[in-house]
PDB file of N, CA and C in Angstrom:
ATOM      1  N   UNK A   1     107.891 -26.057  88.334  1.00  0.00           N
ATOM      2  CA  UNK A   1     106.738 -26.862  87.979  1.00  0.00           C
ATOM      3  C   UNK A   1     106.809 -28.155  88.777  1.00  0.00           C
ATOM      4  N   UNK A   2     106.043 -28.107  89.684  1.00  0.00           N
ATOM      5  CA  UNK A   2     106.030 -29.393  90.550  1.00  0.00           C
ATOM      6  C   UNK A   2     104.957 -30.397  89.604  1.00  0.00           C
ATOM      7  N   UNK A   3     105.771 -31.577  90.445  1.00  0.00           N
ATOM      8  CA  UNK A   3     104.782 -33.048  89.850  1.00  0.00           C
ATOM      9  C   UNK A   3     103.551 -33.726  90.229  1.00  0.00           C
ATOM     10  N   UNK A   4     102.559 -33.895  90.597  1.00  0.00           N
ATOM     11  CA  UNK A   4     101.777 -34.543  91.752  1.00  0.00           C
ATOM     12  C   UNK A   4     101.539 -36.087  90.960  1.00  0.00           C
ATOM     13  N   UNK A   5     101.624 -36.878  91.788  1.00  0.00           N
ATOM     14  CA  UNK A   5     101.552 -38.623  91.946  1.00  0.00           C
ATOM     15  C   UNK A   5     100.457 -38.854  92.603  1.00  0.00           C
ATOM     16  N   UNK A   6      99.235 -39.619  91.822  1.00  0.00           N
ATOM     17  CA  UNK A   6      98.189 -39.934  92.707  1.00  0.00           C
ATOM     18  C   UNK A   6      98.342 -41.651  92.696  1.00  0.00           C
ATOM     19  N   UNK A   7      97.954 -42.168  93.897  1.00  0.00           N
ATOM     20  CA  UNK A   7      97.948 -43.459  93.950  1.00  0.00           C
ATOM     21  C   UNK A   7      96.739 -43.747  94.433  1.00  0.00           C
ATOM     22  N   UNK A   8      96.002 -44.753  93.654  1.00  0.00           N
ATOM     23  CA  UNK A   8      94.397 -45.223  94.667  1.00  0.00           C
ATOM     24  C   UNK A   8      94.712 -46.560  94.663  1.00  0.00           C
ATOM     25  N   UNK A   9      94.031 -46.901  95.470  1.00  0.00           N
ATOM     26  CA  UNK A   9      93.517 -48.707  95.593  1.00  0.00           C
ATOM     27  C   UNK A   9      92.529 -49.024  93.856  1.00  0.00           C
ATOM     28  N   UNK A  10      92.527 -49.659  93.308  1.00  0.00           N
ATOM     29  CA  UNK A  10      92.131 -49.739  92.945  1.00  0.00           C
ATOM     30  C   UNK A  10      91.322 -51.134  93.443  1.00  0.00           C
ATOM     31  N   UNK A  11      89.516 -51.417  92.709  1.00  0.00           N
ATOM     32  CA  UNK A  11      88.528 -51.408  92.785  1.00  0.00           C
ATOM     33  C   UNK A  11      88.717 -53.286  93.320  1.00  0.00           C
ATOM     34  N   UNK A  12      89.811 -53.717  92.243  1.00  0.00           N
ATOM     35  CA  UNK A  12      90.358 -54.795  92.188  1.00  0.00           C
ATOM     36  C   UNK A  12      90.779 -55.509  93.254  1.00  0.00           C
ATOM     37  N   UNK A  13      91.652 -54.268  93.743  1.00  0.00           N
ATOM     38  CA  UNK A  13      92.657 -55.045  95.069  1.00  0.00           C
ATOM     39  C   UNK A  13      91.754 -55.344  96.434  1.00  0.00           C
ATOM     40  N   UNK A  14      89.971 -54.921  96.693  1.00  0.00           N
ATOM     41  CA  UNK A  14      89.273 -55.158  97.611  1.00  0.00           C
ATOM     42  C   UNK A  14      89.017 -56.393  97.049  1.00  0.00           C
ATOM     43  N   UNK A  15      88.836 -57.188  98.083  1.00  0.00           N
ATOM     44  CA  UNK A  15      88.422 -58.340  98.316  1.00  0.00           C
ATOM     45  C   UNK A  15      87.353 -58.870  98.989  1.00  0.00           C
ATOM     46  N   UNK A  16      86.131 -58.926  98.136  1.00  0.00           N
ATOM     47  CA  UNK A  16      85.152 -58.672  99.002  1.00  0.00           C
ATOM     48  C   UNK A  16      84.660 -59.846 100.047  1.00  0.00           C
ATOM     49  N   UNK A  17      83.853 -59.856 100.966  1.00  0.00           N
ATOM     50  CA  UNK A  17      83.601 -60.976 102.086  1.00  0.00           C
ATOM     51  C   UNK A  17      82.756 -61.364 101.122  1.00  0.00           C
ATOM     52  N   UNK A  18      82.771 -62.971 101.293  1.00  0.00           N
ATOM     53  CA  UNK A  18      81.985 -64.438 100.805  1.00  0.00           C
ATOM     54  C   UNK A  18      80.471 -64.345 101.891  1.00  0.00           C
ATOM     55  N   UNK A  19      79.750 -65.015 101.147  1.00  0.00           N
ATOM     56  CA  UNK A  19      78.454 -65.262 101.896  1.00  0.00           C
ATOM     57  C   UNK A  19      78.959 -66.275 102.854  1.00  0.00           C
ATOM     58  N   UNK A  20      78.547 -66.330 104.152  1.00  0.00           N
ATOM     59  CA  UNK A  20      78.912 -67.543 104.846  1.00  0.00           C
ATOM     60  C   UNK A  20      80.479 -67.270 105.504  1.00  0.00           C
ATOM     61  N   UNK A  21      81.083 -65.949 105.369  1.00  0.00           N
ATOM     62  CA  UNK A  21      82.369 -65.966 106.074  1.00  0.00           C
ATOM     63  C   UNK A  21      82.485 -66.436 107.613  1.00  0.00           C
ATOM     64  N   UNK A  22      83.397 -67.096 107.917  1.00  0.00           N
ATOM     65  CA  UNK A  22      83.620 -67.474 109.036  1.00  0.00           C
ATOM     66  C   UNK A  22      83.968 -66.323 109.738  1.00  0.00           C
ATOM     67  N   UNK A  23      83.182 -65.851 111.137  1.00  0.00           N
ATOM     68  CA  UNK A  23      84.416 -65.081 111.727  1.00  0.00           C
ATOM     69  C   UNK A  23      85.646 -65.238 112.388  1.00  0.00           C
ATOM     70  N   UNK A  24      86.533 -64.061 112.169  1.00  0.00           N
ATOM     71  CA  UNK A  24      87.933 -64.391 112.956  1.00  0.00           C
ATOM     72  C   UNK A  24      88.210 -65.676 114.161  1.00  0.00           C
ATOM     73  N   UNK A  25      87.205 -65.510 115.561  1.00  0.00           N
ATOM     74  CA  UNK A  25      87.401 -66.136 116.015  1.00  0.00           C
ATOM     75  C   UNK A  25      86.991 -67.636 115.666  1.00  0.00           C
ATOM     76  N   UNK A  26      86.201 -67.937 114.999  1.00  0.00           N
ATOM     77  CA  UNK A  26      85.311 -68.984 114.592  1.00  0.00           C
ATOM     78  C   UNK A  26      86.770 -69.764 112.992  1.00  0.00           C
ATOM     79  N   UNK A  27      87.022 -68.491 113.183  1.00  0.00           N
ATOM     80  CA  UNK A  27      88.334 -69.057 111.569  1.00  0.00           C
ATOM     81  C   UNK A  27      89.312 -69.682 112.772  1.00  0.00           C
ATOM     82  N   UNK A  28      89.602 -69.197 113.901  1.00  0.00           N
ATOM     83  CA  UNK A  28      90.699 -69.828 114.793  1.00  0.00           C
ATOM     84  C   UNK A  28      90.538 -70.966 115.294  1.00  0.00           C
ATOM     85  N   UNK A  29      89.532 -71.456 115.866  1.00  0.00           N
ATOM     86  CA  UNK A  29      88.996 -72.819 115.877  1.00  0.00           C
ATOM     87  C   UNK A  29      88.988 -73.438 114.764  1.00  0.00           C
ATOM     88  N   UNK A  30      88.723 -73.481 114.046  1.00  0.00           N
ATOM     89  CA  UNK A  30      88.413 -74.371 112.901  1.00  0.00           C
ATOM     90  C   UNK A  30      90.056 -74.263 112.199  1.00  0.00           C
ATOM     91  N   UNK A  31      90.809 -73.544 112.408  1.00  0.00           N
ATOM     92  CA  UNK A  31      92.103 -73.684 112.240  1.00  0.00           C
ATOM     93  C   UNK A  31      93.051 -74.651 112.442  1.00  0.00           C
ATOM     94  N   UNK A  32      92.459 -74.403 113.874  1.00  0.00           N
ATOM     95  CA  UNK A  32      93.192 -75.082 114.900  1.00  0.00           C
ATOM     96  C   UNK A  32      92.826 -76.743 115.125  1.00  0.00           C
ATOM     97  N   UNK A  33      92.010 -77.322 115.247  1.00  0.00           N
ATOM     98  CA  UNK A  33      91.482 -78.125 114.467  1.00  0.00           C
ATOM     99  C   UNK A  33      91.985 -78.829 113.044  1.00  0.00           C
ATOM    100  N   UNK A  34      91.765 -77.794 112.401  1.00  0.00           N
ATOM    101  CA  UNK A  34      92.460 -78.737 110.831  1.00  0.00           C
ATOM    102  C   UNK A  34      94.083 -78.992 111.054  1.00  0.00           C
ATOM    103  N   UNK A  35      94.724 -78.291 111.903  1.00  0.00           N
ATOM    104  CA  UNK A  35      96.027 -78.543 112.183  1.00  0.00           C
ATOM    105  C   UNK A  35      96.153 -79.628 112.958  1.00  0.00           C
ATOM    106  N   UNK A  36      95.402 -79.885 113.560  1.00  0.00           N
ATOM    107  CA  UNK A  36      95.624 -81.371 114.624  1.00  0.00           C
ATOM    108  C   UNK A  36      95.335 -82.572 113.925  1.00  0.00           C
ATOM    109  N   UNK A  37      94.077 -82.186 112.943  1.00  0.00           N
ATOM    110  CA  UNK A  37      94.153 -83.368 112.359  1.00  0.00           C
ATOM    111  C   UNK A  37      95.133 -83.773 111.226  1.00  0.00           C
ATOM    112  N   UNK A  38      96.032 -82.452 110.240  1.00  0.00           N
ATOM    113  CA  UNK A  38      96.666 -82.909 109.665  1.00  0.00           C
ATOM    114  C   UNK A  38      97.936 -83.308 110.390  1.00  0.00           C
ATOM    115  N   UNK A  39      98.132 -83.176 111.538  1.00  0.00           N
ATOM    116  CA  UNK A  39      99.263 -82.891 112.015  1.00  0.00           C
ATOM    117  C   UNK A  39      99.349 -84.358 112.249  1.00  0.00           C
ATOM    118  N   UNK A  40      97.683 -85.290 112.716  1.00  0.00           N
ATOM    119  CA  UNK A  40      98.209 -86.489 113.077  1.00  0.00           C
ATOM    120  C   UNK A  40      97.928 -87.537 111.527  1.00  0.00           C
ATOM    121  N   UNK A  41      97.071 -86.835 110.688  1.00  0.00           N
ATOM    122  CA  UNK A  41      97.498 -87.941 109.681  1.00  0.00           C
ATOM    123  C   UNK A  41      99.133 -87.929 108.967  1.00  0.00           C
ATOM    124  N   UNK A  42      99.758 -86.446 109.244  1.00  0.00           N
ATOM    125  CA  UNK A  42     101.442 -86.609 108.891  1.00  0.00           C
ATOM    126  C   UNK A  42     101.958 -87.551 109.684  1.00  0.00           C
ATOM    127  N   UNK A  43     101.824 -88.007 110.783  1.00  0.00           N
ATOM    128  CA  UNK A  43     102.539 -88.519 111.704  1.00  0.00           C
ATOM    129  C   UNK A  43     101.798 -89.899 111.891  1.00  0.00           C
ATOM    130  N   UNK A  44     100.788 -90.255 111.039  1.00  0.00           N
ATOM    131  CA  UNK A  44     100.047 -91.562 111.121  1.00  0.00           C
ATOM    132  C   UNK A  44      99.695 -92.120 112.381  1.00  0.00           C
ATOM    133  N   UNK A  45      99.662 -91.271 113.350  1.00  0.00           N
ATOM    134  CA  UNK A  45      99.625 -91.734 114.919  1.00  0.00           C
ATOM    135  C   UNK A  45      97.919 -92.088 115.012  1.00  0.00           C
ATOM    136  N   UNK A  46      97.006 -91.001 114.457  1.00  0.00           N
ATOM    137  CA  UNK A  46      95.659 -91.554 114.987  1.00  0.00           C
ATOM    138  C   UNK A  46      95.233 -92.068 114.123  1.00  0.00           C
ATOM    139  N   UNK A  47      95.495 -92.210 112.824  1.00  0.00           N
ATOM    140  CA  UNK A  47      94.446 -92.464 111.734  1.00  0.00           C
ATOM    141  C   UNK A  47      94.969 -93.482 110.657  1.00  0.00           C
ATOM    142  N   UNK A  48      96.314 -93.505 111.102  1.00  0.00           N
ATOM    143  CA  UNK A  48      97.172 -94.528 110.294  1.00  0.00           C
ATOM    144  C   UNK A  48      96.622 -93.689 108.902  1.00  0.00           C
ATOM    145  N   UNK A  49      97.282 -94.629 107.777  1.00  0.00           N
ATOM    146  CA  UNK A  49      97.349 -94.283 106.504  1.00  0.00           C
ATOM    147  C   UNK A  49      95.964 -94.588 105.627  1.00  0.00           C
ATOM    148  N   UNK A  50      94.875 -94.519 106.337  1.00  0.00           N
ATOM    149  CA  UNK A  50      93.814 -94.659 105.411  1.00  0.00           C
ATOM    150  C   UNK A  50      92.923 -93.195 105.320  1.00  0.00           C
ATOM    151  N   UNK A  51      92.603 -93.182 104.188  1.00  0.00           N
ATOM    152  CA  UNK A  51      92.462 -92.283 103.489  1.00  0.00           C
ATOM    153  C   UNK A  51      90.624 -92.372 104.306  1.00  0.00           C
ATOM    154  N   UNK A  52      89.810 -92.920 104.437  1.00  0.00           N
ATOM    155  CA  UNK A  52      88.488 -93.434 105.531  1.00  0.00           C
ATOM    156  C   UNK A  52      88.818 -92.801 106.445  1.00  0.00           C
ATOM    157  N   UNK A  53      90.063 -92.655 107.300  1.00  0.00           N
ATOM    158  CA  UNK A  53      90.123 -92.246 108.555  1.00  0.00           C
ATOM    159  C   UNK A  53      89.920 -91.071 108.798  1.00  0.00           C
ATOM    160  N   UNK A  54      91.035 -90.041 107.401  1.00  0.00           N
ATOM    161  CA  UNK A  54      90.929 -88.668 107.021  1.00  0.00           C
ATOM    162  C   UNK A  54      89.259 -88.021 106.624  1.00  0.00           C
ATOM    163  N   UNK A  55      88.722 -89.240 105.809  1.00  0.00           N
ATOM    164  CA  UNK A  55      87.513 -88.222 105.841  1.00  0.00           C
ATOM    165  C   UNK A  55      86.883 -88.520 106.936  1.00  0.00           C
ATOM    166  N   UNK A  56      86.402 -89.417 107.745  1.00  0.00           N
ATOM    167  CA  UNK A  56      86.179 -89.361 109.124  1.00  0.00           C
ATOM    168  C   UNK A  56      86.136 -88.228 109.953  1.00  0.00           C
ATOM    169  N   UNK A  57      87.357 -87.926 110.088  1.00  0.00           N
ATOM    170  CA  UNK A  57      87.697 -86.888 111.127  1.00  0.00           C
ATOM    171  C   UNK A  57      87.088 -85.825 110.364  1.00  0.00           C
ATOM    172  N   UNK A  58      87.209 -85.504 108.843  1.00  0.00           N
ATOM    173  CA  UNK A  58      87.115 -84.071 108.580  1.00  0.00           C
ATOM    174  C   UNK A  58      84.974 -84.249 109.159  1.00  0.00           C
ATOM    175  N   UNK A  59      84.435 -84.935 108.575  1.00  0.00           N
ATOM    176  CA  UNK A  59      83.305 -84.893 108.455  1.00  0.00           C
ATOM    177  C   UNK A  59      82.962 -84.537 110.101  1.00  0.00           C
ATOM    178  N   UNK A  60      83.759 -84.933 110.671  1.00  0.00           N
ATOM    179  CA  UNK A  60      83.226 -84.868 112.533  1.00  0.00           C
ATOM    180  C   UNK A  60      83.567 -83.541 112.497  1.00  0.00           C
ATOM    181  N   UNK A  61      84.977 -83.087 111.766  1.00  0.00           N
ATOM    182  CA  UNK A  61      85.233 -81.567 112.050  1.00  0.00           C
ATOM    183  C   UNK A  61      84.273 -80.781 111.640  1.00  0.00           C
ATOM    184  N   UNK A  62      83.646 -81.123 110.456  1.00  0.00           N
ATOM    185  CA  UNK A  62      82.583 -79.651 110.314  1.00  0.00           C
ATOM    186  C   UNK A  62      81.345 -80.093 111.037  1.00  0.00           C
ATOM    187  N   UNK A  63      81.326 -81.076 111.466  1.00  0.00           N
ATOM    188  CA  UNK A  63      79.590 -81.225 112.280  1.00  0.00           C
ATOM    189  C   UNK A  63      80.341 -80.269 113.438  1.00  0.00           C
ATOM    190  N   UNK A  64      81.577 -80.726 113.855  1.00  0.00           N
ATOM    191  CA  UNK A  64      81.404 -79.872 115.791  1.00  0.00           C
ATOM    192  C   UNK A  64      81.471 -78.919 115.408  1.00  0.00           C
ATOM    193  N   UNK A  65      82.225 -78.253 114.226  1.00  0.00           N
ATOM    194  CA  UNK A  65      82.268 -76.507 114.050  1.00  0.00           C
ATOM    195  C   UNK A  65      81.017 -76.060 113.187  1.00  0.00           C
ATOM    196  N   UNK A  66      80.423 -76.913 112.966  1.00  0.00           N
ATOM    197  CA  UNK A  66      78.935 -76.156 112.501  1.00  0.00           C
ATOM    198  C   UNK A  66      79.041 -75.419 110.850  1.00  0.00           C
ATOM    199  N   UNK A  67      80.161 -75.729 110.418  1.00  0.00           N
ATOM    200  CA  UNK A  67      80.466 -75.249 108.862  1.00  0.00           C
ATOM    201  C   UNK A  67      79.990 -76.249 108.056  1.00  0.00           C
ATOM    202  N   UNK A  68      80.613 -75.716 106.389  1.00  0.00           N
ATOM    203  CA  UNK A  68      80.035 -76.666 105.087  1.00  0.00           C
ATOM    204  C   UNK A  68      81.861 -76.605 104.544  1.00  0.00           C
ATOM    205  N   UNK A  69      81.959 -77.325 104.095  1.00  0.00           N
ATOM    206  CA  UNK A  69      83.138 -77.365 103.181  1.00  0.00           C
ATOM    207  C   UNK A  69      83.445 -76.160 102.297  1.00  0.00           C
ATOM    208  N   UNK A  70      82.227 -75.607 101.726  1.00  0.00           N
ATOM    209  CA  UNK A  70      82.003 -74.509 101.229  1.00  0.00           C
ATOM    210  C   UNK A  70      82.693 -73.254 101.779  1.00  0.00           C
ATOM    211  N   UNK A  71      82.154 -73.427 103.099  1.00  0.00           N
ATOM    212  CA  UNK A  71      82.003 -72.038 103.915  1.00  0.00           C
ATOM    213  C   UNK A  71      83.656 -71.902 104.388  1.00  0.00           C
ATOM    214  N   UNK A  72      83.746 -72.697 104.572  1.00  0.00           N
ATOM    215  CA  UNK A  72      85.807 -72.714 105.163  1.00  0.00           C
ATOM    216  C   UNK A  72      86.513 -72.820 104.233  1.00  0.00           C
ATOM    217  N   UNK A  73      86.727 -73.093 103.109  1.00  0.00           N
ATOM    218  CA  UNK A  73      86.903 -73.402 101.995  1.00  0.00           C
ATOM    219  C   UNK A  73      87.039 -71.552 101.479  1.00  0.00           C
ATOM    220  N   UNK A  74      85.990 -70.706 101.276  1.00  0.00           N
ATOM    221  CA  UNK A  74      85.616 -69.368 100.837  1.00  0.00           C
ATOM    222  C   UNK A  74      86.326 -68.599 102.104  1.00  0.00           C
ATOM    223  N   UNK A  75      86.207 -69.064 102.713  1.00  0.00           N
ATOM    224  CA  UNK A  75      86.604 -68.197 104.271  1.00  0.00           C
ATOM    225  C   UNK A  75      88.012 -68.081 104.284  1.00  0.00           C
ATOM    226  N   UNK A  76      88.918 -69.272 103.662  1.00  0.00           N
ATOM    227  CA  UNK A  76      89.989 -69.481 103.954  1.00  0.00           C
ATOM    228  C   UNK A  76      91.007 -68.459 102.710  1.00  0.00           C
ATOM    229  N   UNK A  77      90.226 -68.814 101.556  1.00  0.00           N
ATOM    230  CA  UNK A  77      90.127 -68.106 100.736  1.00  0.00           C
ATOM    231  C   UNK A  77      90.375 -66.759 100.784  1.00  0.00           C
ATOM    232  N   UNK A  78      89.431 -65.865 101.320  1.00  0.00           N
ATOM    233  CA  UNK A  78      89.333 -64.232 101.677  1.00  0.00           C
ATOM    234  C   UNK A  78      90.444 -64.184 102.452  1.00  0.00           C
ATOM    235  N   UNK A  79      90.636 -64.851 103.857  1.00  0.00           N
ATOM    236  CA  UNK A  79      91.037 -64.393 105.156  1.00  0.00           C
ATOM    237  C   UNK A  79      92.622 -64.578 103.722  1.00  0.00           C
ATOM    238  N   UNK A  80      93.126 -65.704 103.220  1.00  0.00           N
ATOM    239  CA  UNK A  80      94.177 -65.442 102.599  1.00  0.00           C
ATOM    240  C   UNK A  80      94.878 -64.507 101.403  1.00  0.00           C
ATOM    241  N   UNK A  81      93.666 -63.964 101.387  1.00  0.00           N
ATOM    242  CA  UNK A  81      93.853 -62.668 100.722  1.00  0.00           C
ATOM    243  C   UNK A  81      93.939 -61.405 101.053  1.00  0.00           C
ATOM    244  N   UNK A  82      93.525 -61.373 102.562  1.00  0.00           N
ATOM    245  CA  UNK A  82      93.868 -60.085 103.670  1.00  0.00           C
ATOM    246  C   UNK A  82      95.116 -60.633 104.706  1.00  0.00           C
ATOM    247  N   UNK A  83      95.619 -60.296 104.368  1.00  0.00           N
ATOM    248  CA  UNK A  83      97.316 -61.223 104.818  1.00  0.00           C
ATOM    249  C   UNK A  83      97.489 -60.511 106.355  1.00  0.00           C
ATOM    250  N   UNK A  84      96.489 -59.135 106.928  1.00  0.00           N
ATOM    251  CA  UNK A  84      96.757 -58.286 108.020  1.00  0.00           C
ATOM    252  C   UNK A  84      96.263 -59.615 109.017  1.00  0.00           C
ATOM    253  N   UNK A  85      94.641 -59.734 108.372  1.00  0.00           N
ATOM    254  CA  UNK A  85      93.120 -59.986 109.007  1.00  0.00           C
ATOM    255  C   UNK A  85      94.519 -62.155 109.256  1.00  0.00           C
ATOM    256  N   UNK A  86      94.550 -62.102 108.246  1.00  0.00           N
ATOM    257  CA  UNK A  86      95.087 -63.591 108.539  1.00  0.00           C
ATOM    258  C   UNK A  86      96.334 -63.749 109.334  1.00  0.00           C
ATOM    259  N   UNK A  87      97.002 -62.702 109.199  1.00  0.00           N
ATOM    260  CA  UNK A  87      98.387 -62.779 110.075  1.00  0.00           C
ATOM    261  C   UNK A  87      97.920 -63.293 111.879  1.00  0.00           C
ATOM    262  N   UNK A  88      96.625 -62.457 111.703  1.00  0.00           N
ATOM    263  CA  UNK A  88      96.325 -62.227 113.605  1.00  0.00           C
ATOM    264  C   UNK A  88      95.783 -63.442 113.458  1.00  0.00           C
ATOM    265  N   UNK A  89      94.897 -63.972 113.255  1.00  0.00           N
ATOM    266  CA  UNK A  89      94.310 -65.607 112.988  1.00  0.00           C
ATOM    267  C   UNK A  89      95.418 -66.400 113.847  1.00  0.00           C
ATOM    268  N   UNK A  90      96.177 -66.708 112.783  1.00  0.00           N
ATOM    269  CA  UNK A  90      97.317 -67.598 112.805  1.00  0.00           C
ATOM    270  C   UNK A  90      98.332 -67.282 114.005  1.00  0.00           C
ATOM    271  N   UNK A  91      98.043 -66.348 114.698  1.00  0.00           N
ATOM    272  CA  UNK A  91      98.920 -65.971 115.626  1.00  0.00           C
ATOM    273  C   UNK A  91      98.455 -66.767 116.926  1.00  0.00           C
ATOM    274  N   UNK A  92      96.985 -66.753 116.939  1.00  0.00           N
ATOM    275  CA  UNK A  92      96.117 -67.235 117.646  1.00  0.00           C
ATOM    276  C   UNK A  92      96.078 -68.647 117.652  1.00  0.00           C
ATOM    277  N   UNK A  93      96.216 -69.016 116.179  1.00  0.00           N
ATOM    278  CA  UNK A  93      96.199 -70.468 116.098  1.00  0.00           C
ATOM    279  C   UNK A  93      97.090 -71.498 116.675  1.00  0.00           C
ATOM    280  N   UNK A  94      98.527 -70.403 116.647  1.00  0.00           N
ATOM    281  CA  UNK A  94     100.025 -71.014 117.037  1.00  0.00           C
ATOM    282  C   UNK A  94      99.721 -70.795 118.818  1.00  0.00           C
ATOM    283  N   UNK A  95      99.176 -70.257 119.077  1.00  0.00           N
ATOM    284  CA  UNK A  95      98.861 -70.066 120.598  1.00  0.00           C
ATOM    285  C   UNK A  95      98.408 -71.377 121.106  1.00  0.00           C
ATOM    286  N   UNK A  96      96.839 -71.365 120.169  1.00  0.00           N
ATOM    287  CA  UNK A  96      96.354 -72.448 120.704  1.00  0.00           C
ATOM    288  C   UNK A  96      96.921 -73.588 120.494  1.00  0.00           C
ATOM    289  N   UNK A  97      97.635 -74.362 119.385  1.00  0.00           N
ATOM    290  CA  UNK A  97      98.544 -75.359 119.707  1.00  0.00           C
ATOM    291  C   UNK A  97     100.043 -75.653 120.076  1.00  0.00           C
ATOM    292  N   UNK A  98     100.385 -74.427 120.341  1.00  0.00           N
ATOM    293  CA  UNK A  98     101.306 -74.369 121.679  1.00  0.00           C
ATOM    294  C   UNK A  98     100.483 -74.776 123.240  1.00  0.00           C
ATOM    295  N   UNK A  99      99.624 -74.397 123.314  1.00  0.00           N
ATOM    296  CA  UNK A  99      98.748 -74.771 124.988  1.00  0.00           C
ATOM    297  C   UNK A  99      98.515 -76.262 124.616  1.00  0.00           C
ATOM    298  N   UNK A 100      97.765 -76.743 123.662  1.00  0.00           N
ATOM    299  CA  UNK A 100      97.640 -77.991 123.229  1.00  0.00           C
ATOM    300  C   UNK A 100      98.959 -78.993 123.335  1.00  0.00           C
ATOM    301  N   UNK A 101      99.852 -78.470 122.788  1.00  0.00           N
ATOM    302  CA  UNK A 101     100.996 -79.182 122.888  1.00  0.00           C
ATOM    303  C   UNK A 101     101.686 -79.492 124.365  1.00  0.00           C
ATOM    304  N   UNK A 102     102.028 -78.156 125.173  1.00  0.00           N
ATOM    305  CA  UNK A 102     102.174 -78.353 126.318  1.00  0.00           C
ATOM    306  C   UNK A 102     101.416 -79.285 127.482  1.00  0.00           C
ATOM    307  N   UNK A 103     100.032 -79.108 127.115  1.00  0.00           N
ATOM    308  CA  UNK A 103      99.333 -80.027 127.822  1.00  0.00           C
ATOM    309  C   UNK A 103      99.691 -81.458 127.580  1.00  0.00           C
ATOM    310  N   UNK A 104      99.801 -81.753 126.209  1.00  0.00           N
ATOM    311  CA  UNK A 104      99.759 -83.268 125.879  1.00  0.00           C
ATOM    312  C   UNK A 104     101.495 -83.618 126.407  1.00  0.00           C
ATOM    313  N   UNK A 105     102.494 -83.084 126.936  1.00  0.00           N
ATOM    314  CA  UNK A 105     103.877 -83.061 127.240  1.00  0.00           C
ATOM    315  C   UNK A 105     103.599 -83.067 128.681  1.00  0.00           C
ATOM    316  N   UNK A 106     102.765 -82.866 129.175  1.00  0.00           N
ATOM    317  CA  UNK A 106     102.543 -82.460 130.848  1.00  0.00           C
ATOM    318  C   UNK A 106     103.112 -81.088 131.321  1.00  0.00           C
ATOM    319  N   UNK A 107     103.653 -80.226 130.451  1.00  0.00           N
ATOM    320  CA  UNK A 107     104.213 -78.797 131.274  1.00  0.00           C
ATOM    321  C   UNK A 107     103.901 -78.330 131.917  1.00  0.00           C
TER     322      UNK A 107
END
């Protein structure tokens, strides 16, 4: 008497896309980006310690990337709940501020 084991996904574990998802490449920019700017309010180099400076920059960040707080916010959300779809993102992201970095070093 054999056993059979069924396993499904269940209905739960999909994660469905947000209205307004960013795409992949469009999530890599805007990534990449939020990393520079936190990278320099950690390091107080461009923005010194005022909290004005931080929203500054963010507000310039979503005018040049054309998002809502909303939309990256939900985006960031999903993409962190598909850990495949986000792994490749972030792979991209470390790319681009590795080139960033090198440039600003002169390599």
């Amino acid at each position: 008497m054999g056993v059979t084991l069924l396993i499904s996904c269940k209905e739960k574990d999909v994660v469905p896309e947000p209205e307004g998802l960013l795409p992949p490449e469009k999530m890599v920019a805007v990534l990449t980006d939020v990393h520079l700017i936190e990278g320099a309010r950690t390091g107080l180099v461009i923005m010194g310690d005022s909290t004005v400076g931080v929203r500054e920059h963010y507000k310039a960040f979503f005018e040049k990337h054309n998002v809502t707080q909303a939309e990256f916010d939900s985006s960031f959300v999903y993409y962190s709940k598909n850990p495949k779809e986000f792994d490749e993102i972030y792979v991209k992201v470390i790319e681009n501020l590795s080139v960033i970095e090198s440039e600003v070093k002169g390599d």
